[in-house]
Protein backbone atom coordinates (compact mmCIF):
# COMPACT_ATOMS: atom_id res chain seq x y z
CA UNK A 1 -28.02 3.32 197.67
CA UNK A 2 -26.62 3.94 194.26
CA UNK A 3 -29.10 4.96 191.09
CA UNK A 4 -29.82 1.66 189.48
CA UNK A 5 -30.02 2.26 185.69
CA UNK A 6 -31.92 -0.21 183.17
CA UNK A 7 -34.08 2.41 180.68
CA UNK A 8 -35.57 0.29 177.69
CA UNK A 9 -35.96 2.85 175.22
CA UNK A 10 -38.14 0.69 172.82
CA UNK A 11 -41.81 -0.23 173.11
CA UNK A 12 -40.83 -3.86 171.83
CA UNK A 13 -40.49 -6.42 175.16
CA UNK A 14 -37.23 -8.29 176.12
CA UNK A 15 -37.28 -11.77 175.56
CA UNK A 16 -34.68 -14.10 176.78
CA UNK A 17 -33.71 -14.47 173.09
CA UNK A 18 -33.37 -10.87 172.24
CA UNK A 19 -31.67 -10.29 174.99
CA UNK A 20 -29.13 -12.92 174.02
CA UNK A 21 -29.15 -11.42 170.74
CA UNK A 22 -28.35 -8.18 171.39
CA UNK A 23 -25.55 -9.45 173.44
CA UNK A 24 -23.81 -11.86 171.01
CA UNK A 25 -24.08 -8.23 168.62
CA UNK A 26 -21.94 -6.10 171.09
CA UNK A 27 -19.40 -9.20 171.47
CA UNK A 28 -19.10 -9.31 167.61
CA UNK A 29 -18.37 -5.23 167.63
CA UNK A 30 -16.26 -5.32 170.43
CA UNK A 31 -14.00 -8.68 170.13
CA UNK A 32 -11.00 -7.71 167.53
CA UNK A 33 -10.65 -4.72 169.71
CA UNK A 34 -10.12 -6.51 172.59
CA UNK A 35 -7.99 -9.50 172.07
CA UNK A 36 -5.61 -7.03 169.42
CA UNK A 37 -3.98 -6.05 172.73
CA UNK A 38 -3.15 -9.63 173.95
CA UNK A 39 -1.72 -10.70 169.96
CA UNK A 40 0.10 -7.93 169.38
CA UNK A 41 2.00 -7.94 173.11
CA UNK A 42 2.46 -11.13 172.31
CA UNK A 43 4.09 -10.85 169.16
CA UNK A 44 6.25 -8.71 169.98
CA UNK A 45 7.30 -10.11 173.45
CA UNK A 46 8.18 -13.39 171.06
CA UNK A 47 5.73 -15.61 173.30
CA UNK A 48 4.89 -19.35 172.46
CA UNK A 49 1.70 -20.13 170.60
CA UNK A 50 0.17 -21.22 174.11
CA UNK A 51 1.28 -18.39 176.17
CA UNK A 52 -0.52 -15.93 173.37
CA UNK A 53 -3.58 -18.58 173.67
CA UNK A 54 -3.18 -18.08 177.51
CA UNK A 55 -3.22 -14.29 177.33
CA UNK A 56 -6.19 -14.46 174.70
CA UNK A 57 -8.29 -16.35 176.81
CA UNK A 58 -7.68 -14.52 179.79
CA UNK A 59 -8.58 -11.21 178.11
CA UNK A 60 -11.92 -12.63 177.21
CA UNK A 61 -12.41 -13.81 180.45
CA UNK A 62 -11.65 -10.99 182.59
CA UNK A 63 -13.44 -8.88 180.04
CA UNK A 64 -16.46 -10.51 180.64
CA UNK A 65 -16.24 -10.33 184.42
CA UNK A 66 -15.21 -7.02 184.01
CA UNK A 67 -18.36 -5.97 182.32
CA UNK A 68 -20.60 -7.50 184.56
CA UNK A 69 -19.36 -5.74 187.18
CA UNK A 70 -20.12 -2.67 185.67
CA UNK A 71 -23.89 -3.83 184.26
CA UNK A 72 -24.79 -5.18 187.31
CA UNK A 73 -23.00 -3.38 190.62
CA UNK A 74 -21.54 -4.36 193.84
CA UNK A 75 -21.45 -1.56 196.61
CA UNK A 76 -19.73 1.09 195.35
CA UNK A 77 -18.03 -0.80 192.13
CA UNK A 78 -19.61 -0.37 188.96
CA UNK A 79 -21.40 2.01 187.39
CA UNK A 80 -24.82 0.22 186.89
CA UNK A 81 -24.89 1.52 182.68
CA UNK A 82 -24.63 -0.65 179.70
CA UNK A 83 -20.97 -0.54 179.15
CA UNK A 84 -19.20 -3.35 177.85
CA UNK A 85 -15.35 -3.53 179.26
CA UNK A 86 -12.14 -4.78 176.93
CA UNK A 87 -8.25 -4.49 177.21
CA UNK A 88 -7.32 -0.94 176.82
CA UNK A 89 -5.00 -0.26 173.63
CA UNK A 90 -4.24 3.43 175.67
CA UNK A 91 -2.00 0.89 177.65
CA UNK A 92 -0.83 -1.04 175.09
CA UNK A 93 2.60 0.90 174.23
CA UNK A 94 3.69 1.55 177.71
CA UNK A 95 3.34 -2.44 178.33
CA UNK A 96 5.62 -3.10 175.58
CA UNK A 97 8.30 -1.49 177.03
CA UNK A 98 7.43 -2.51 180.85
CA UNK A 99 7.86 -6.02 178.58
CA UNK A 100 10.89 -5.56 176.63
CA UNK A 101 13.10 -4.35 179.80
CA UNK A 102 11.56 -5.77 182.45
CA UNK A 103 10.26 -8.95 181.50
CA UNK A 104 6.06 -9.78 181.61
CA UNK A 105 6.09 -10.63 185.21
CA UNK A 106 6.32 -7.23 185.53
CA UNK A 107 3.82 -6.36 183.97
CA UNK A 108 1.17 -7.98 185.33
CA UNK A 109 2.75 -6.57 188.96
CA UNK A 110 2.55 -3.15 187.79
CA UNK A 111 -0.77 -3.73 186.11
CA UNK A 112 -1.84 -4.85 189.40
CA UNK A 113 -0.55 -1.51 190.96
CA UNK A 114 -2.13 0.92 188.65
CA UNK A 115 -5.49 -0.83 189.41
CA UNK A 116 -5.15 0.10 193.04
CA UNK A 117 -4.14 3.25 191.97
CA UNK A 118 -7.28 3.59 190.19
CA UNK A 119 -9.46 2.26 193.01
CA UNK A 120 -8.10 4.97 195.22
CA UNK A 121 -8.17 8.39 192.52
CA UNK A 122 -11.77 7.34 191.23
CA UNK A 123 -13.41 9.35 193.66
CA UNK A 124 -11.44 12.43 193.33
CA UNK A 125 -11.49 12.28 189.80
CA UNK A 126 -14.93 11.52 190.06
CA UNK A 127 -15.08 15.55 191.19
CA UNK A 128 -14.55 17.01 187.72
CA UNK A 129 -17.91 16.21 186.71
CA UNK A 130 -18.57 19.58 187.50
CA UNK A 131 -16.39 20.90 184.85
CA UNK A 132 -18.08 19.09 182.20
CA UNK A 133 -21.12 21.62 181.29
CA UNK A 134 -22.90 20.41 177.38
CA UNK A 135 -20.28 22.67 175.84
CA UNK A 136 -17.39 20.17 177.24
CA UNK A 137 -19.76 17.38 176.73
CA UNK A 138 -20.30 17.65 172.63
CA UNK A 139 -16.29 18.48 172.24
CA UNK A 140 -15.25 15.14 174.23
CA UNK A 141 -18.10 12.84 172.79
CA UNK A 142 -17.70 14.12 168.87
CA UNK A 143 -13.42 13.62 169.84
CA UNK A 144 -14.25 10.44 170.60
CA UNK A 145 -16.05 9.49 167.27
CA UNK A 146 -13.40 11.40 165.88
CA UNK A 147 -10.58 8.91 167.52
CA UNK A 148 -11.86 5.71 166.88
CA UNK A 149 -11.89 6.56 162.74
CA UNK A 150 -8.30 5.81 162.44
CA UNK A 151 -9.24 1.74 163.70
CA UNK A 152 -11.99 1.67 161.30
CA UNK A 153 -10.03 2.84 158.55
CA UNK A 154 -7.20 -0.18 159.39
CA UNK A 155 -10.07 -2.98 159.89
CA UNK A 156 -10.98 -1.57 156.01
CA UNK A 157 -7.88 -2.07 154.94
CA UNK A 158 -7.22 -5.62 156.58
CA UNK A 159 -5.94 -5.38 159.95
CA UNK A 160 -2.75 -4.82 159.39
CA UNK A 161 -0.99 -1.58 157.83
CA UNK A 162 2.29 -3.77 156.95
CA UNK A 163 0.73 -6.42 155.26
CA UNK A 164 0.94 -6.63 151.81
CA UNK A 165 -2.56 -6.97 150.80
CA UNK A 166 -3.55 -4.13 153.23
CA UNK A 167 -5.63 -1.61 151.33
CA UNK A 168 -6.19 -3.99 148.09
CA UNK A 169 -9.73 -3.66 146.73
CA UNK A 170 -10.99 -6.73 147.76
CA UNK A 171 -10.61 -5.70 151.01
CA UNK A 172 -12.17 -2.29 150.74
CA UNK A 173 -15.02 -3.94 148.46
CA UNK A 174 -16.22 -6.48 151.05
CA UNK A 175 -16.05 -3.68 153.68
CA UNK A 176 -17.68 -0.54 151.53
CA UNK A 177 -20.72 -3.74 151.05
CA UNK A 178 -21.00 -4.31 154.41
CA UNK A 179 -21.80 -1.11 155.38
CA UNK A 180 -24.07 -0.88 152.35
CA UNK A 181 -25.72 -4.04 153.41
CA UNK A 182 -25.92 -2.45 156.94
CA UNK A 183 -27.59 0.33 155.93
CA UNK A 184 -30.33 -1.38 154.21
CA UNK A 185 -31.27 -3.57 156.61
CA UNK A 186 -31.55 -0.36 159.15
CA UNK A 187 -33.00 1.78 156.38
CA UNK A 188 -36.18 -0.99 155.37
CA UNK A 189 -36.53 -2.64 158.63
CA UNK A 190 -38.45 -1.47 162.06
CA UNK A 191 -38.82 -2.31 165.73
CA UNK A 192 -37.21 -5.24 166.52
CA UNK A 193 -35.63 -6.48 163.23
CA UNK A 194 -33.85 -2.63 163.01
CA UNK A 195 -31.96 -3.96 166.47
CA UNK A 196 -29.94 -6.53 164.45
CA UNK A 197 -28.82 -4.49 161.24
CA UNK A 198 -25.15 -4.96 162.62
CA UNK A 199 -25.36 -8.64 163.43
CA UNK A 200 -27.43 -9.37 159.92
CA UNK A 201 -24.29 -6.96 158.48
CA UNK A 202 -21.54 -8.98 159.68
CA UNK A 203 -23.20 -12.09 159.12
CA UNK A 204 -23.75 -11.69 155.65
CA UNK A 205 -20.46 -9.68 155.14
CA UNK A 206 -18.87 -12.96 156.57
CA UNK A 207 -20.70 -15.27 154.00
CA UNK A 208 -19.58 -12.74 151.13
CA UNK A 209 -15.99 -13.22 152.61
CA UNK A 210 -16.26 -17.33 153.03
CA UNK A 211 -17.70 -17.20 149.35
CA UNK A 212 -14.60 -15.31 148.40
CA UNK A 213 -12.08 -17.18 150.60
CA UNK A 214 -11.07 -14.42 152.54
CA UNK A 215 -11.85 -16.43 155.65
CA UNK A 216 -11.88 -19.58 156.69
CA UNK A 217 -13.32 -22.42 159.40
CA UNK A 218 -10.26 -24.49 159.62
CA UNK A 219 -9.32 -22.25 162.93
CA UNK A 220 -12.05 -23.29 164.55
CA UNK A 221 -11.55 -26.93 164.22
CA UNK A 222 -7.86 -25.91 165.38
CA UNK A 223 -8.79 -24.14 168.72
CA UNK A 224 -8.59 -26.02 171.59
CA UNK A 225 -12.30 -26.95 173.62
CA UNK A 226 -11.51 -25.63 177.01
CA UNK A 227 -8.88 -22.97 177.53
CA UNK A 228 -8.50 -21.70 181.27
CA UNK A 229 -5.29 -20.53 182.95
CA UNK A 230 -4.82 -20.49 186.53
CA UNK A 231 -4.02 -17.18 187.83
CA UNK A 232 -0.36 -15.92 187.76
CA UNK A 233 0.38 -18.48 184.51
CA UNK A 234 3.45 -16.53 183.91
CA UNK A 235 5.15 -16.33 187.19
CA UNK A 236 4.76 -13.72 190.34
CA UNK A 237 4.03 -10.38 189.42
CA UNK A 238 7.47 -8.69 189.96
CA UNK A 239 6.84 -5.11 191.18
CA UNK A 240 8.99 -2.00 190.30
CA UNK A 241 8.38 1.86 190.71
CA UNK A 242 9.50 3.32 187.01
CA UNK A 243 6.94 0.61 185.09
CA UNK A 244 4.29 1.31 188.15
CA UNK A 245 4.04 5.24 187.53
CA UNK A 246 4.06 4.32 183.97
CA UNK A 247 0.98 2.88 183.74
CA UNK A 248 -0.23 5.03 186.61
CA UNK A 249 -0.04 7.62 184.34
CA UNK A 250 -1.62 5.99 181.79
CA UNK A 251 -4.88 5.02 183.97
CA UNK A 252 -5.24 8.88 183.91
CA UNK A 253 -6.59 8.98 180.36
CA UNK A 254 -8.28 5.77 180.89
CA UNK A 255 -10.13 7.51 183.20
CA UNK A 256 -10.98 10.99 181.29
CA UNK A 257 -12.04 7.89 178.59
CA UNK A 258 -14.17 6.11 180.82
CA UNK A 259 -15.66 10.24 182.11
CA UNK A 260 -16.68 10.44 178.13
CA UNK A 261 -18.33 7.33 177.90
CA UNK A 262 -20.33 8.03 180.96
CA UNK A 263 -21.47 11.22 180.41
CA UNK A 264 -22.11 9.83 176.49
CA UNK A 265 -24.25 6.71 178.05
CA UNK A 266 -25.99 9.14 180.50
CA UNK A 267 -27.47 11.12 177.55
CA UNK A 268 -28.25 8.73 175.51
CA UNK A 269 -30.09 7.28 178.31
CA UNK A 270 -31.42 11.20 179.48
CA UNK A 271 -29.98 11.57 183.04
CA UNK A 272 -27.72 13.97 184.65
CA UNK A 273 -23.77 12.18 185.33
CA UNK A 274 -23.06 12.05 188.78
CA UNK A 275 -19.94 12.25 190.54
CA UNK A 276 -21.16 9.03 192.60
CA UNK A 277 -21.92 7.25 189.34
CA UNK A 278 -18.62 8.31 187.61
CA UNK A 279 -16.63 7.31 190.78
CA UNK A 280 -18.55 3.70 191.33
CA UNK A 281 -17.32 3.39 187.50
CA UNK A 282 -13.62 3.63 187.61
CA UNK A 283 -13.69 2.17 190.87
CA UNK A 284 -14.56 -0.48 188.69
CA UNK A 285 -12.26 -0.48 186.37
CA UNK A 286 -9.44 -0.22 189.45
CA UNK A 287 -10.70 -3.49 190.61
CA UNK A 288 -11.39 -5.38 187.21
CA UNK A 289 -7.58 -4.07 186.51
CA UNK A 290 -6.11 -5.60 190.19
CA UNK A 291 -8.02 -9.13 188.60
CA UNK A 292 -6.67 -8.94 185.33
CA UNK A 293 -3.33 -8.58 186.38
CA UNK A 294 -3.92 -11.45 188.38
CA UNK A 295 -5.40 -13.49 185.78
CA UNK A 296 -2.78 -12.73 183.08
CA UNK A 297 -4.96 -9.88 181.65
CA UNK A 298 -4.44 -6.29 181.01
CA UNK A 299 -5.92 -2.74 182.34
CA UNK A 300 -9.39 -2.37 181.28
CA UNK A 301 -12.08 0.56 180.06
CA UNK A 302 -15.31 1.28 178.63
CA UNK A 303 -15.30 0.56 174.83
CA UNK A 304 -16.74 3.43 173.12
CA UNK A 305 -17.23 1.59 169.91
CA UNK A 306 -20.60 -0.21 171.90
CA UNK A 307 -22.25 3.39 172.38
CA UNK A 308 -22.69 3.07 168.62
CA UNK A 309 -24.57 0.23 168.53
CA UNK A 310 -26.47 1.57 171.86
CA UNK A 311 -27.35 4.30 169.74
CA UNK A 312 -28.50 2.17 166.69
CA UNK A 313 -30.63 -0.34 168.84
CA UNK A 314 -31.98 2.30 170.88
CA UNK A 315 -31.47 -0.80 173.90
CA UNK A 316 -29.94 0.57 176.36
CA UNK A 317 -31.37 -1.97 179.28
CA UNK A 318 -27.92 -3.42 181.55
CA UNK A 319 -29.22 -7.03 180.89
CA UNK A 320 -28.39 -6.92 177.34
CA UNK A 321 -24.66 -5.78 178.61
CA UNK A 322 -25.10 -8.56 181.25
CA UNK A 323 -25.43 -11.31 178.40
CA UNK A 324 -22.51 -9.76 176.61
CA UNK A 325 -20.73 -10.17 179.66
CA UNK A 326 -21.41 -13.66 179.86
CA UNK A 327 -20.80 -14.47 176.58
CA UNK A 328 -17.42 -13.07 177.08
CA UNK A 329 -16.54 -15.36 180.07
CA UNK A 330 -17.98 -18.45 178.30
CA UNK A 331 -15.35 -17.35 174.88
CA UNK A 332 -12.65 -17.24 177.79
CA UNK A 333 -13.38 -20.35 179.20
CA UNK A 334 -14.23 -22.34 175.72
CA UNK A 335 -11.95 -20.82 172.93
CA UNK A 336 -13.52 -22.57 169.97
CA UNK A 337 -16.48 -19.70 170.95
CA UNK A 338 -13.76 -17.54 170.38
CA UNK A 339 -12.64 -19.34 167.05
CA UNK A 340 -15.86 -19.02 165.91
CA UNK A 341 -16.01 -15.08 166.33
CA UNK A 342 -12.58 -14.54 165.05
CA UNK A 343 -13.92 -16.06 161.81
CA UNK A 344 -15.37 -12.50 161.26
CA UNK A 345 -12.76 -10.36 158.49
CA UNK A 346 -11.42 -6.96 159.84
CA UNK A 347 -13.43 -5.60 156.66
CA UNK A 348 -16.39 -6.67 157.67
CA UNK A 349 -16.20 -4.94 161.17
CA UNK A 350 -14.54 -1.87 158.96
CA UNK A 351 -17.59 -1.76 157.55
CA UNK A 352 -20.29 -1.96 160.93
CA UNK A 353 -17.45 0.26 162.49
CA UNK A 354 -17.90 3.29 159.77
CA UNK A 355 -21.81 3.70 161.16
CA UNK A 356 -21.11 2.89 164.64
CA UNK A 357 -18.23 5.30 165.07
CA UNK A 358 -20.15 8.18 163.04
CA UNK A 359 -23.13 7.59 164.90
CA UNK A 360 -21.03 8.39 167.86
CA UNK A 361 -19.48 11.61 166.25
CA UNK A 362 -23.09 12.48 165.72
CA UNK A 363 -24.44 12.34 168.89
CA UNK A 364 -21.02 14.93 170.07
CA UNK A 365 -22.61 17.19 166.99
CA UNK A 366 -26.45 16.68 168.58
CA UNK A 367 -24.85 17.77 171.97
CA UNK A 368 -23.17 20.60 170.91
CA UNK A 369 -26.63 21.92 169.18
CA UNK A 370 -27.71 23.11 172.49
CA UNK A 371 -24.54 25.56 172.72
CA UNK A 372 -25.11 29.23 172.35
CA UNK A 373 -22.86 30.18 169.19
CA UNK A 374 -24.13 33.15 169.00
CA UNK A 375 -21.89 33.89 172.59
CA UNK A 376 -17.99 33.76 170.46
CA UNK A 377 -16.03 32.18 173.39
CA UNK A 378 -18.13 29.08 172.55
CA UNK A 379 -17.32 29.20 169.20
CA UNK A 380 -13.65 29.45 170.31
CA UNK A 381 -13.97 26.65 172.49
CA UNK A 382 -15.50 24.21 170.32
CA UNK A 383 -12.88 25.24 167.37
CA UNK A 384 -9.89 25.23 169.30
CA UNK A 385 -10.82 21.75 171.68
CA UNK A 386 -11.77 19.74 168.88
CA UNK A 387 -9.07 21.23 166.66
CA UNK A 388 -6.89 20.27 169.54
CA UNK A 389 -8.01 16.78 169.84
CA UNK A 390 -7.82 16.42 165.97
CA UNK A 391 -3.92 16.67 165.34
CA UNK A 392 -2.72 13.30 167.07
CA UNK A 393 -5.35 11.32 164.47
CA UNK A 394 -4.41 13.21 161.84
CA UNK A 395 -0.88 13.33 161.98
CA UNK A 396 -0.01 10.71 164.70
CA UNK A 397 4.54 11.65 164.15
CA UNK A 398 3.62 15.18 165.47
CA UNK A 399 4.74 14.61 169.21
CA UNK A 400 7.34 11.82 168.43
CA UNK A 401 10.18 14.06 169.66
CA UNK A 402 8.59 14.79 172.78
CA UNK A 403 9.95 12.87 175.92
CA UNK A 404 7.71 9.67 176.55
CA UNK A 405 6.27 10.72 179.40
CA UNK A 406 4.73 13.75 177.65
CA UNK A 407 4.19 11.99 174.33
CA UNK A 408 1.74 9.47 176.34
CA UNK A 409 -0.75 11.69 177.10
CA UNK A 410 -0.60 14.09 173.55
CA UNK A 411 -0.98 10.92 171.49
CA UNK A 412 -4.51 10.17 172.99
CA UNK A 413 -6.92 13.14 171.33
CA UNK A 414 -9.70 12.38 173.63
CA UNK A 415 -7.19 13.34 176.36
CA UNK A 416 -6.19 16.95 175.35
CA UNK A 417 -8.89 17.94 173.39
CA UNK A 418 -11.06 17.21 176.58
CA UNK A 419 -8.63 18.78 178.66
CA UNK A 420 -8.32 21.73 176.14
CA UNK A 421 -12.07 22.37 176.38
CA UNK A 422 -12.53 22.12 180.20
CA UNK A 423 -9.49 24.54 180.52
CA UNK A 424 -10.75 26.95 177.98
CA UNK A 425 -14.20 26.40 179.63
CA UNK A 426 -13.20 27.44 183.07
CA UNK A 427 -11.13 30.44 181.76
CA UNK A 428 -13.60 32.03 179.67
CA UNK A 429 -16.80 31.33 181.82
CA UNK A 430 -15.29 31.22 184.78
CA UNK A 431 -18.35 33.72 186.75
CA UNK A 432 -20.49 31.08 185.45
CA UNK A 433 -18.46 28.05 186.75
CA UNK A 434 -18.36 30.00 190.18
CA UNK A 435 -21.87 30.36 190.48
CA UNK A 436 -22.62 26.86 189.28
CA UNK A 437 -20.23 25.40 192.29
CA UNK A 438 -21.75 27.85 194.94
CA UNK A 439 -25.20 26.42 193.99
């Protein structure tokens, strides 16, 4: 039977209400992320109002079922850790064009596809665990912190790069305060009340922003009261073999992503990653990827932007993640939920995202403390993996001229920096790696 995972890492008891709590604070972090996939396919696919509403809700939805199927377990699906599940954006660009010359149908066929796909590699990707010693581990977890800057940065700014008040003041004002705010609610509070410095940030970085009329409740009263779509709302899924390997090929670094966020989750929690565990995982996200194809919904992954919080709260028990998940399927079911979260400016979660995506950068730093520098391939692997895994952030045009195929997996830093440090890894140490296996 598979490990069954819920530490509590705080003396302070559960309560229903915390519990809900803690939920409705990973929803709040996670939900522009999530539903940014759905608008901006949308957009650019020139859908109706209610198709985009369709696709919105169905994200939510399917997120929400997704995740408790990873909190909670059945068989051999899910990996039984708090990890909250949203629409992968690693997807995003290969859907677009899927979209724009085959049509949407097919995209939800070859979503289906890669899910199987997914179902069937997990447990032979599951295998590399081995390869992923604390000096791997602390490259791909700090690459990750590293990676998700660039989406804190745009939240800061407004949302939107092209926008013309992208980047005014305003904008960086409310989100600089909310972080401040954030930080002094964490800084002067303890035990339970330290658990909710994010939601008491974006609630009061909110107000600030209503005060100011940067946002406003007139979408809410706008959104409709019930909002589900029967499966297939856009037609039978039309399969084809180019879009299929595609996103095939894309599942592969929504994989090594979902690896990271295990073996992140693991230590937080202070237990070894097995290849069973990893493997029940993106089995998981194989099967949550066959429904959301189904249900008009996308590919789907660990977000790594919740091991932040994770690490704030020090709460790492599933049913938190099991309310989350809940609260996900009621937004996708009753969009004025939804409404009501969206009221929340991309400042304001610039702001929660700065701490929640450094805290994750730390913990990469904490894990590569128990490295032995003073040995100089480990200072070689660290400098060239992470150096590696830096370009694409920094300078995202590098690889433009490369042919798409290749260009999909150099844009994703997680991706080759990780690969860059198990290859290095199993190069330099490879006596090491040899006697580990033979053990």
């Amino acid at each position: 039977m598979a490990n069954v995972v819920d530490n509590q890492n705080t003396a302070d008891p559960l309560t229903i209400k915390r519990i809900a709590s803690l939920g409705i604070q990973h929803v709040l972090v996670m939900y522009a992320g999530t539903v940014t996939v759905p608008l901006i396919l949308a957009a650019v696919l020139k859908l109706s109002s209610s198709q985009t509403i369709t696709l919105i809700n169905a994200c939510l939805l399917t997120s929400g079922l997704a995740t408790l199927l990873q909190a909670v377990g059945i068989g051999r699906f899910g990996s039984r850790l708090p990890l909250i599940q949203g629409c992968s954006f690693i997807v995003l660009a290969p859907m677009i064009m899927i979209g724009q010359q085959y049509g949407i149908a097919t995209i939800f066929g070859s979503v289906i596809a890669c899910g199987l796909f997914t179902m069937v590699a997990a447990p032979f990707f599951s295998r590399l665990v081995r390869f992923f010693p604390p000096l791997v581990i602390g490259c791909v977890i700090s690459l990750i912190g590293i990676s998700l800057m660039p989406a804190a940065a745009i939240w800061l700014g407004g949302g939107n790069p092209d926008a013309p008040d992208f980047a005014q003041p305003q904008n960086l004002l409310l989100g600089f305060s909310t972080l401040a705010i954030t930080l002094l609610f964490y800084c002067n509070t303890r035990g339970v009340m330290r658990n909710f410095s994010i939601l008491f940030g974006l609630l009061i970085g909110t107000l600030i922003a209503w005060l100011c009329n940067m946002t406003h409740f007139s979408t809410v009263a706008e959104a409709p009261w019930v909002g589900f779509s029967l499966p297939f709302a856009f037609g039978s899924p039309q399969f084809s073999i180019a879009p299929i390997v595609v996103l095939c090929l894309s599942m592969l670094i929504v994989m090594t992503e979902t690896t990271g966020n295990i073996l992140m989750i693991d230590k937080l929690i202070g237990q070894p990653t097995t290849s069973r565990r990893l493997a029940d995982a993106i089995r998981a996200d194989g099967l949550s990827t066959m429904l959301g194809g189904c249900l008009n919904s996308f590919p789907y992954n660990a977000f790594s932007q919740n091991a932040g919080l994770l690490m704030l709260t020090k709460v790492t028990s599933r049913s938190v993640l099991m309310a989350a998940g809940l609260i996900l399927v009621l937004m996708g079911l009753f969009p004025k939920l939804g409404a009501i979260v969206a009221l929340i400016p991309n400042p304001v979660l610039g702001g929660v995202a700065v701490l929640m995506f450094g805290m994750t950068l730390a913990a990469g730093v904490q894990e590569l403390k128990n490295v032995d520098f003073g040995d100089e391939k480990n200072v070689l692997i660290v400098s060239v993996s992470i150096a590696i895994g830096v370009l694409p952030v920094a300078f995202p045009a590098l690889f433009q001229h490369l042919p798409a195929s290749i260009r999909l997996f150099m844009s994703s830093g997680i991706f080759i920096g990780g690969f860059t440090a198990v290859l290095l890894n199993s190069l330099l140490h490879r006596r090491a790696l040899k006697t580990e296996v033979s053990l």
